[in-house]
Protein backbone atom coordinates (compact mmCIF):
# COMPACT_ATOMS: atom_id res chain seq x y z
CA UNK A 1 0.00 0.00 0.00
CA UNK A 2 1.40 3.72 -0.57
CA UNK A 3 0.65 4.34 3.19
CA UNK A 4 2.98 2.07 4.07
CA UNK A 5 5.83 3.56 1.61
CA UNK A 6 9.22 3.92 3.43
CA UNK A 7 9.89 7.78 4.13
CA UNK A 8 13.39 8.80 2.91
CA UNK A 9 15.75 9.91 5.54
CA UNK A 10 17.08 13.38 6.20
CA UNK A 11 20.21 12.27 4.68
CA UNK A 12 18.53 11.31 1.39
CA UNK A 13 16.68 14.73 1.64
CA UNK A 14 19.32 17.20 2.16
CA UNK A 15 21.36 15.36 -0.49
CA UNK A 16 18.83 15.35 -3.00
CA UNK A 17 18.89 19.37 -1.91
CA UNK A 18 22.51 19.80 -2.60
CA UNK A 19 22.79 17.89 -5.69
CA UNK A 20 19.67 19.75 -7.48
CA UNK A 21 21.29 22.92 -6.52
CA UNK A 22 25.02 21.55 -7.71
CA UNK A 23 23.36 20.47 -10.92
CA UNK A 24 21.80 23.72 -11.39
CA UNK A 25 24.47 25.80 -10.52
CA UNK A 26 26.76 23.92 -13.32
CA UNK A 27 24.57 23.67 -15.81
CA UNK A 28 24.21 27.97 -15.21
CA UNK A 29 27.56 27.81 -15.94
CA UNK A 30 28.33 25.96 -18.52
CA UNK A 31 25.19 25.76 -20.81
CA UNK A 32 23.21 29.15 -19.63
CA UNK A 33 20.65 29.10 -22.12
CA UNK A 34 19.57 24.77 -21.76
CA UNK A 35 19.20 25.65 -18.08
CA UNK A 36 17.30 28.88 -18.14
CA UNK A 37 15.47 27.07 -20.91
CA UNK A 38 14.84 23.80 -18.57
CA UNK A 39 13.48 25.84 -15.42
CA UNK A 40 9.96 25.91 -16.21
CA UNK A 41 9.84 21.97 -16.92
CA UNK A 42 11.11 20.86 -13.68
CA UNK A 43 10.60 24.21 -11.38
CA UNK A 44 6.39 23.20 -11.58
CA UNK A 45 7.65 19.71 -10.10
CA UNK A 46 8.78 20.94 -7.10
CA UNK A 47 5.66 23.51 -6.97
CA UNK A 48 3.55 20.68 -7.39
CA UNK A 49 5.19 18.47 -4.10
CA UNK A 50 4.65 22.01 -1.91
CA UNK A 51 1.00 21.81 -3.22
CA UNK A 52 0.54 18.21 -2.05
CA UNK A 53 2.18 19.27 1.39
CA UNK A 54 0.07 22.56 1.65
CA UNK A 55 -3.35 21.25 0.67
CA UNK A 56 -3.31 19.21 4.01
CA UNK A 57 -2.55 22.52 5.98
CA UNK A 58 -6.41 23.35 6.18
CA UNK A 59 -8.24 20.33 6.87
CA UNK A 60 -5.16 19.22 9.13
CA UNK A 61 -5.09 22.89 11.05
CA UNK A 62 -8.66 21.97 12.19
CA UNK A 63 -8.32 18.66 13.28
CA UNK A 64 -5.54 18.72 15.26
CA UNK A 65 -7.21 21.81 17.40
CA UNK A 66 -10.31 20.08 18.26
CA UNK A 67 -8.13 17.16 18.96
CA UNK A 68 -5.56 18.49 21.15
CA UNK A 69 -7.53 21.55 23.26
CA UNK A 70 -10.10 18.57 23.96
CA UNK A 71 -7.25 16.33 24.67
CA UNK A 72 -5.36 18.70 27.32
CA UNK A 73 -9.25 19.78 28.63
CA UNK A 74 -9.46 15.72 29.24
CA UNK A 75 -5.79 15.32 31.00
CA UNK A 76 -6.69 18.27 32.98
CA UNK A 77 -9.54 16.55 34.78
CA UNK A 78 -6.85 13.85 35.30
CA UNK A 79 -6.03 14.31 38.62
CA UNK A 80 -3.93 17.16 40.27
CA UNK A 81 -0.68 16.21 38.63
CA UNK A 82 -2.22 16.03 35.01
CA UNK A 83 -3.77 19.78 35.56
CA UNK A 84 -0.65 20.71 36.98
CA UNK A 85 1.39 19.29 33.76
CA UNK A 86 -0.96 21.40 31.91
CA UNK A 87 -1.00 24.63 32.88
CA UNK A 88 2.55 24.53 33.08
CA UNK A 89 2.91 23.62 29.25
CA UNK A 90 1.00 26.61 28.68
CA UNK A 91 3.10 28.77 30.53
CA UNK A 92 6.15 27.07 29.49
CA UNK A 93 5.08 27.46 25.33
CA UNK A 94 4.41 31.20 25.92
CA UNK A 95 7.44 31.85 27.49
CA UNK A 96 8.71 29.61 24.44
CA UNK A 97 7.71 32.14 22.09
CA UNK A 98 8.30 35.19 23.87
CA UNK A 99 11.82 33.92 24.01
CA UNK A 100 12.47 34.19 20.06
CA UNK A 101 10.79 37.11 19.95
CA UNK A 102 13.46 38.90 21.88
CA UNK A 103 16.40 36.95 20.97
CA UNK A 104 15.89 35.99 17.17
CA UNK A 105 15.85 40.01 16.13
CA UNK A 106 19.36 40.37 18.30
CA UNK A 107 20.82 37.26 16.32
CA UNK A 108 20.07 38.63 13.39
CA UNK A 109 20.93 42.26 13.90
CA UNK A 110 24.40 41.18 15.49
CA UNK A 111 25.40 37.88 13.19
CA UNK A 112 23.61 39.30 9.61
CA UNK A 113 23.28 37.36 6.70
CA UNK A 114 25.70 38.69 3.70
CA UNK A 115 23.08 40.82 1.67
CA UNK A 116 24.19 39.13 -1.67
CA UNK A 117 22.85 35.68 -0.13
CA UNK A 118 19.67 36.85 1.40
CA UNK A 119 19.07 38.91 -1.97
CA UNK A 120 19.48 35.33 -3.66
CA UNK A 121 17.52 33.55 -1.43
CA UNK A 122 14.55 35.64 -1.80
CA UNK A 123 15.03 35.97 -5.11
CA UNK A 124 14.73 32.37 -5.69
CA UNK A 125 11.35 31.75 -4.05
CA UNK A 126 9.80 34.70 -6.87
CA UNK A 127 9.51 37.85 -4.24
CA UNK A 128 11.48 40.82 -4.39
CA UNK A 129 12.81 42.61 -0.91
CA UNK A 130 10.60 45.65 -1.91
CA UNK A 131 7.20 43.80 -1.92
CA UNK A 132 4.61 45.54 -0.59
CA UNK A 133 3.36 43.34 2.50
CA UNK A 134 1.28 44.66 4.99
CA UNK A 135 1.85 43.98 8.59
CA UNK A 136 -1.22 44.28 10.07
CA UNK A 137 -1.43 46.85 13.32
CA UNK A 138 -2.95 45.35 16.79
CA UNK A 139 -6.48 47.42 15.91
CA UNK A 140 -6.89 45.71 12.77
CA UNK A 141 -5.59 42.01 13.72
CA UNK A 142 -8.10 42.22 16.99
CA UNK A 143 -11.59 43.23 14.86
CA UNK A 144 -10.47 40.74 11.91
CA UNK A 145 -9.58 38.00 13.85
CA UNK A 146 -13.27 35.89 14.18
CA UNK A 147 -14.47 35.05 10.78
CA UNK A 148 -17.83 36.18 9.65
CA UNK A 149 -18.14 32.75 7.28
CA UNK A 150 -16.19 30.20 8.46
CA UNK A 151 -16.60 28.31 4.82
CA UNK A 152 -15.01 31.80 3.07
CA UNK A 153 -12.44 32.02 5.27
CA UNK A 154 -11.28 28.33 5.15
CA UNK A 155 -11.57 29.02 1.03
CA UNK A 156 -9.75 32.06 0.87
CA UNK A 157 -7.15 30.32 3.37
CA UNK A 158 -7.34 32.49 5.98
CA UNK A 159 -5.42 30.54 8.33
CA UNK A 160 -6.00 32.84 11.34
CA UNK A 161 -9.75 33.15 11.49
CA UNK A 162 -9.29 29.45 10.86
CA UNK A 163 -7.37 29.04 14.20
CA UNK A 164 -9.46 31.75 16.00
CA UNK A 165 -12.91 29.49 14.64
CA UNK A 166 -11.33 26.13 15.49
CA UNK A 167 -10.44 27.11 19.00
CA UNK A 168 -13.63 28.52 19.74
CA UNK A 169 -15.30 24.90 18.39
CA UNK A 170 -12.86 22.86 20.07
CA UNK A 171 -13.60 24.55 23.90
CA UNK A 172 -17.07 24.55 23.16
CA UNK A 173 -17.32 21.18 22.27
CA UNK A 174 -15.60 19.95 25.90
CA UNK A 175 -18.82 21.15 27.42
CA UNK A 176 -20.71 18.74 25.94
CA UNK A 177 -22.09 15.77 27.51
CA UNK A 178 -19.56 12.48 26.62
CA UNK A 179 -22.02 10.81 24.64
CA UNK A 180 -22.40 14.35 22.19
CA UNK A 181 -18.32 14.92 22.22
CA UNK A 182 -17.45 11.59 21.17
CA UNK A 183 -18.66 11.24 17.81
CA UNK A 184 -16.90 14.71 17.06
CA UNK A 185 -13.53 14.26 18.69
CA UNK A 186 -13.86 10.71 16.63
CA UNK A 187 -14.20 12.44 13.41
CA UNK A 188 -11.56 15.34 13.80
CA UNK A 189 -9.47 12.07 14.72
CA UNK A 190 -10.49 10.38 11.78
CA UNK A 191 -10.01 13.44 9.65
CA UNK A 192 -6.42 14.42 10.98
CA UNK A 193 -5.07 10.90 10.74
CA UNK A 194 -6.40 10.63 7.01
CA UNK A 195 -4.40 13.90 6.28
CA UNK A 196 -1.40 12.05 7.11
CA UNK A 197 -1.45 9.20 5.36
CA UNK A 198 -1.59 11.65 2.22
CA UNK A 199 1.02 13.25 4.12
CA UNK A 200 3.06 10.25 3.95
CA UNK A 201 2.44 10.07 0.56
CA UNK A 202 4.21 13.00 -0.11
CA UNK A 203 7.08 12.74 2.36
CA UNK A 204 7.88 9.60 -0.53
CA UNK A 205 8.44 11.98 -3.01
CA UNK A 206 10.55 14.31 -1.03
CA UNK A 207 13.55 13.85 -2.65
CA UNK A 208 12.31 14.64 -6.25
CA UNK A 209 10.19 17.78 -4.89
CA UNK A 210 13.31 18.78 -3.27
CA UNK A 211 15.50 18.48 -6.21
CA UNK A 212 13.48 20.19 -8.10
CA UNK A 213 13.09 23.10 -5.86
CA UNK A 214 17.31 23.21 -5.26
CA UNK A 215 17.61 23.32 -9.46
CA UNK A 216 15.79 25.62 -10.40
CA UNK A 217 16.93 28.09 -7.14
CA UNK A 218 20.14 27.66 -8.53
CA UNK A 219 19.88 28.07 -12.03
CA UNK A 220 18.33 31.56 -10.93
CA UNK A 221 21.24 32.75 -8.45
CA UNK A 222 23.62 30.22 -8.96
CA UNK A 223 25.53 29.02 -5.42
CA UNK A 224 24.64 32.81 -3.72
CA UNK A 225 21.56 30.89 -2.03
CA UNK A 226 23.43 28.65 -0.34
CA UNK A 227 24.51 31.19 1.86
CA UNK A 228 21.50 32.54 2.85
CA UNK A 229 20.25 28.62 2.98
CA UNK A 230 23.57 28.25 5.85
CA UNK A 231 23.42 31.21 7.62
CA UNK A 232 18.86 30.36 8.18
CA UNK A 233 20.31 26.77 9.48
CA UNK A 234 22.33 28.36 11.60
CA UNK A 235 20.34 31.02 13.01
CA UNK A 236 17.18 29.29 13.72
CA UNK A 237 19.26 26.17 15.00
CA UNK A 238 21.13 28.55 17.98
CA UNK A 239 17.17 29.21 19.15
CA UNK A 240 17.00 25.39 19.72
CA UNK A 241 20.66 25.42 20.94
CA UNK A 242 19.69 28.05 23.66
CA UNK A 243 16.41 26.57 24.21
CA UNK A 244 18.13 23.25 25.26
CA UNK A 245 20.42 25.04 27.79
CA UNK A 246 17.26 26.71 29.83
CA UNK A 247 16.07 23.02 29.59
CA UNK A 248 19.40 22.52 31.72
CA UNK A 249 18.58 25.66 33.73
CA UNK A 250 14.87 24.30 35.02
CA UNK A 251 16.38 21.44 35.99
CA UNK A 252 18.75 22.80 38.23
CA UNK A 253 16.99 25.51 39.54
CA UNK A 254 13.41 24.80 39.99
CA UNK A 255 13.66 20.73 39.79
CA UNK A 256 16.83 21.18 41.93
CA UNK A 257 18.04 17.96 40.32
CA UNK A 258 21.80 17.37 41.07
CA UNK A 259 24.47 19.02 38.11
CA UNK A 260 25.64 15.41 37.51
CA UNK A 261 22.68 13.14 37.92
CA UNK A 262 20.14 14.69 35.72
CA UNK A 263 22.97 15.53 33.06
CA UNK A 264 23.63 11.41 32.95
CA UNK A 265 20.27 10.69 33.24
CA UNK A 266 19.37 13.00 29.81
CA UNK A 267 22.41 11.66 27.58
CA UNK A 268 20.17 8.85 26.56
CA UNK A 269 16.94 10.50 25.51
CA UNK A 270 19.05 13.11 23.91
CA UNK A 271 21.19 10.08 21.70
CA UNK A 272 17.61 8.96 20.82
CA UNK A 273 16.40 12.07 19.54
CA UNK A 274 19.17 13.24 17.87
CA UNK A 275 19.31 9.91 15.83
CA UNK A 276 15.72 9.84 15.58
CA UNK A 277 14.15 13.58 15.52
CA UNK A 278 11.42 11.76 17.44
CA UNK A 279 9.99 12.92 20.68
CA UNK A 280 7.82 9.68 20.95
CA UNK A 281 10.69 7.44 19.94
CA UNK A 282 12.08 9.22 23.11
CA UNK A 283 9.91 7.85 25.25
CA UNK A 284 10.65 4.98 26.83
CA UNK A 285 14.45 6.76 27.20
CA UNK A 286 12.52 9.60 28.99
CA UNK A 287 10.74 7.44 30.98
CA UNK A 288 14.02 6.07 32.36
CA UNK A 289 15.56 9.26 32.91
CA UNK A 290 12.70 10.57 35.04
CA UNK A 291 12.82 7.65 37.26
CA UNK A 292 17.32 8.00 37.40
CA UNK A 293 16.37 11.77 39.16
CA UNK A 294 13.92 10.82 41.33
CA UNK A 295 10.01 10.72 39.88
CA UNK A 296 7.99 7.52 41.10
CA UNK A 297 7.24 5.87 37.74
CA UNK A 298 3.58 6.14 38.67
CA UNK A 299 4.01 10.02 37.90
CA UNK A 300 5.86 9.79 35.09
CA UNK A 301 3.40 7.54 33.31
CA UNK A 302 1.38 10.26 33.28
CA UNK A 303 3.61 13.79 32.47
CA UNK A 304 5.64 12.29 29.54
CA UNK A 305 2.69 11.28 27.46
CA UNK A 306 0.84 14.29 27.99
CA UNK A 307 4.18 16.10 27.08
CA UNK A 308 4.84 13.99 24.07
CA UNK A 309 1.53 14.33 22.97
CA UNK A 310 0.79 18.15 24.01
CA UNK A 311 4.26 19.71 24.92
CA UNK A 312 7.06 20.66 22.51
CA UNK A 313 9.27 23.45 23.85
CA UNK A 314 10.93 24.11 21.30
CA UNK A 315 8.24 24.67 19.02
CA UNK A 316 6.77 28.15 19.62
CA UNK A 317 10.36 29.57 19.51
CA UNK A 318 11.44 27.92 16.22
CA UNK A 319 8.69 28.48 14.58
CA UNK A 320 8.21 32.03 15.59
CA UNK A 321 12.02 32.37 14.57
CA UNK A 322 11.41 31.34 11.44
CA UNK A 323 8.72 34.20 10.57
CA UNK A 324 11.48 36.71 11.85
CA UNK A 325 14.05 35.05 9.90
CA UNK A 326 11.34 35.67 6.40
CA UNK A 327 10.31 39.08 7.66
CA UNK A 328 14.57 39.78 7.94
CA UNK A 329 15.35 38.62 4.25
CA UNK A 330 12.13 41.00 2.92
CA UNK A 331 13.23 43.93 5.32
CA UNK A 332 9.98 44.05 7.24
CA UNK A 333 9.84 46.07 10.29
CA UNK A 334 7.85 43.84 12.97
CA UNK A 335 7.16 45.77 15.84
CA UNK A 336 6.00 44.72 19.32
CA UNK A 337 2.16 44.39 18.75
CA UNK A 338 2.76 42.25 15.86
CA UNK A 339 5.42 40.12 17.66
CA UNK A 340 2.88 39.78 20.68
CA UNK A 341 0.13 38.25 17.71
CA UNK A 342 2.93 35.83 16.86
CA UNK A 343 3.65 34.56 20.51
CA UNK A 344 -0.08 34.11 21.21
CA UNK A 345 -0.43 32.34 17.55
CA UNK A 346 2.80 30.43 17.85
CA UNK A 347 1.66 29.12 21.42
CA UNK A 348 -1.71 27.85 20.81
CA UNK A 349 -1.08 26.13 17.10
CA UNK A 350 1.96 24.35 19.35
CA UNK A 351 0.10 23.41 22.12
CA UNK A 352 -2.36 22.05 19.35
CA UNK A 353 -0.02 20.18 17.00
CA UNK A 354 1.48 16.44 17.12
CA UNK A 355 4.73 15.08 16.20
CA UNK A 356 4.47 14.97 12.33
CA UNK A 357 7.60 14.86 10.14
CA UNK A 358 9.42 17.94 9.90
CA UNK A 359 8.77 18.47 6.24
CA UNK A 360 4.82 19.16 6.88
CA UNK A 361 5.06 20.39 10.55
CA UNK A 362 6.71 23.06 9.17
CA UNK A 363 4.15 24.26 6.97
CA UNK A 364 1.20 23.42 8.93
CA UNK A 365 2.97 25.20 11.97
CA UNK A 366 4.51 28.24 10.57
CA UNK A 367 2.19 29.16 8.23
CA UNK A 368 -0.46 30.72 10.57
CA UNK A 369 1.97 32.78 12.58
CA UNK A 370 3.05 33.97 8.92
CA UNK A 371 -0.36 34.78 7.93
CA UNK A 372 -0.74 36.64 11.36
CA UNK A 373 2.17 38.88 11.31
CA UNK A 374 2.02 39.71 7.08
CA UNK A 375 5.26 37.81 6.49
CA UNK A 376 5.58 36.17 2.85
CA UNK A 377 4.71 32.33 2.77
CA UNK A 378 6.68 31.82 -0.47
CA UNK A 379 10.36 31.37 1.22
CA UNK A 380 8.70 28.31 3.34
CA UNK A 381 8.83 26.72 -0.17
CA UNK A 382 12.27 26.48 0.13
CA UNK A 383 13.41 26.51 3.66
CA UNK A 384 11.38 23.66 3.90
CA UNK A 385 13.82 21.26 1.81
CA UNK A 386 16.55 22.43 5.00
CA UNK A 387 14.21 21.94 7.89
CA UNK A 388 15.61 18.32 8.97
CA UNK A 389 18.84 20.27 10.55
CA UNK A 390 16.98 22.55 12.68
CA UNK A 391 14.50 19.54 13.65
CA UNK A 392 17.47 17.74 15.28
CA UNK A 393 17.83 20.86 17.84
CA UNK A 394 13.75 20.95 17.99
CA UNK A 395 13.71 17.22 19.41
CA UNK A 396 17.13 17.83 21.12
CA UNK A 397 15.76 20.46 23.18
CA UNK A 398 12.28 19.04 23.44
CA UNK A 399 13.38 15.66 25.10
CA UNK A 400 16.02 17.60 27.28
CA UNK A 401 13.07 19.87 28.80
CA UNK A 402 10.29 16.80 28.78
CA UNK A 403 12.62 15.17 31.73
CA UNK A 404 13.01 18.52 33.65
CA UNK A 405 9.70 19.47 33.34
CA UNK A 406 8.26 16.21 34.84
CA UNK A 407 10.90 16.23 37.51
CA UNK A 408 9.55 20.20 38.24
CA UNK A 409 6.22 19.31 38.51
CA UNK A 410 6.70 15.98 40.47
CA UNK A 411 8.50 18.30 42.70
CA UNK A 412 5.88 20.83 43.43
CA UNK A 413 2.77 18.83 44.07
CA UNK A 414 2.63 17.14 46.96
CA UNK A 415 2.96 13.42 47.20
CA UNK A 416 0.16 11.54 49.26
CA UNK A 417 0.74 9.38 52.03
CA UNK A 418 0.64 6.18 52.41
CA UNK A 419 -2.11 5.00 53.90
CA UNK A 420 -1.58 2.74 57.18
């Protein structure tokens, strides 16, 4: 069947990447006029993959709100730890975002990109620096931000009202009675999962979509994009980097785990993620960890699933660094209102989201905050092809914060006693 099609690994990816763009760039070299001439044959292929990716945004968006809002509302009523776990993934993913919002523009005003690169980088994906985007002001974002027609705004992909809608629906539903809730949660479920098998369909062809993409981005500014391409990796991977380190920080401050113990105890989630970019393949490492610094398994059964399932602290920040990082290369100005839409977009589509392969979370999650702040969508087309080197640092710092999170919270609630 092609939903059981094996998905190529990052390595396969990247080097499909580099050889479209080493193709490209030769072939601009040597036989100008065959490549120029060859661009709009093979350019549409890798336009058509990013359509297959992007058509699952929608449907996907939805069902993964209802799904997760009622799934944290339903680990809430838990028990005290569960609501506990909760709340502090909220807090946690806000501060998440917040974070990149203050540190991604000081990255990039301190460590710039060469201009030539980011000229050719943003030249490759069709959009000049000069384009007239509209960042919407706090005024405008606030009275636009419920939908009138749900139906036209899911047509004319307005992501936002889309979110704003879908939240709204998904709380709404958790006051229903259990018999009433269950056939919708089941269909959102049904509906989500169905998006991914298509979504696995496409992760098959991610080598020739990325290919294509690299060729004809090179044919257009020869080996100048590659820059720009290094310098993104590097920027948005230091968010993770840092991220991963305050990981450290909880756990020695507010866990008040030992230096040494929790710093063993994390090396073997973190070898698992890093050869994996899985936070569920994680688990069972995590779950070992947790009980090496000190949480009864009996509480860890229940914080690392929800965090695996609700919780990735690295998302909000990485995500919101990679609308900075667009709005950078097109010289947009994004002041503080429109930051503070992004950290309240970036945190609820993360608390919202599962762990999907890099190629499509990064469309599905990035492309609201986009749409929130004005930032051009067209770059995603080719970051994308790049994203599995900043997923290792997402996982990396998700895994390393899962184990001091459920160490922090097994530490402030109160264990019961034993009864005699």
């Amino acid at each position: 069947m092609l939903a059981k099609l094996a998905k190529p690994s990052a390595v396969v990816i990247i080097g499909a990447l580099l050889v479209g763009i080493a193709l490209g760039a030769l072939l601009g070299q040597t036989a100008p006029d065959a490549a120029q001439a060859s661009v709009p044959y093979i350019e549409p292929i890798g336009g058509l993959w990013l359509s297959g990716l992007q058509m699952t945004i929608i449907p996907l968006l939805v069902a993964l709100l209802i799904t997760g809002i009622n799934a944290a509302a339903n680990a809430a009523k838990a028990g005290a730890v569960a609501a506990r776990a909760v709340m502090t993934f909220v807090i946690l993913l806000a501060l998440s975002a917040t974070f990149a919002a203050i540190v991604m523009p000081l990255i990039l005003a301190n460590v710039p990109a060469p201009a030539e690169a980011m000229a050719a980088l943003a030249a490759s994906v069709g959009v000049s620096s000069d384009t007239d985007t509209v960042v919407p002001d706090f005024a405008n974002f606030i009275s636009s931000i419920l939908p009138t027609n749900v139906v036209s705004a899911a047509a004319g992909n307005n992501i936002l009202n889309l979110v704003a809608f879908s939240t709204i629906f998904a709380f709404a539903i958790t006051r229903l009675p259990d018999a009433t809730r269950a056939p919708l949660t089941d269909f959102f479920r049904s509906l989500g999962e169905a998006m991914l098998v298509v979504i696995n369909w496409m992760l098959a062809l991610a080598p020739i979509g990325v290919f294509a993409l690299g060729y004809a981005v090179a044919v257009k500014t020869g080996l100048a994009a590659l820059g720009g391409l290094a310098h993104y990796v590097a920027a948005v991977s230091s968010i993770g980097i840092l991220l991963t380190f305050i990981a450290y920080g909880v756990a020695f401050t507010v866990a008040r785990l030992p230096v040494g113990t929790y710093s063993r105890a994390v090396l073997a989630p973190q070898a698992v993620a890093i050869s994996t970019q899985s936070s569920l393949a994680s688990l069972p490492a995590m779950l070992k960890a947790s009980e090496a610094v000190g949480v009864p398994p009996e509480r860890a059964d229940v914080i690392l699933p929800l965090a695996v399932a609700l919780f990735r602290f690295t998302g909000p920040a990485m995500n919101l660094a990679v609308a900075i990082y667009v709005a950078h290369m097109f010289g947009i100005t994004l002041d503080a209102p429109t930051l503070a839409i992004g950290i309240g977009v970036a945190t609820m589509t993360s608390l919202a989201s599962v762990s999907l392969p890099g190629s499509i979370s990064f469309i599905t999650a990035i492309s609201p905050i986009a749409v929130a702040m004005g930032v051009p969508l067209a770059p995603l087309a080719i970051l994308v092809a790049v994203e599995q080197l900043p997923d290792i640092f997402r996982t990396l710092g998700n895994v390393t914060m899962d184990v001091a999170v459920t160490a922090a919270i097994d530490k402030s609630v109160p264990r019961e006693e034993p009864k005699p």
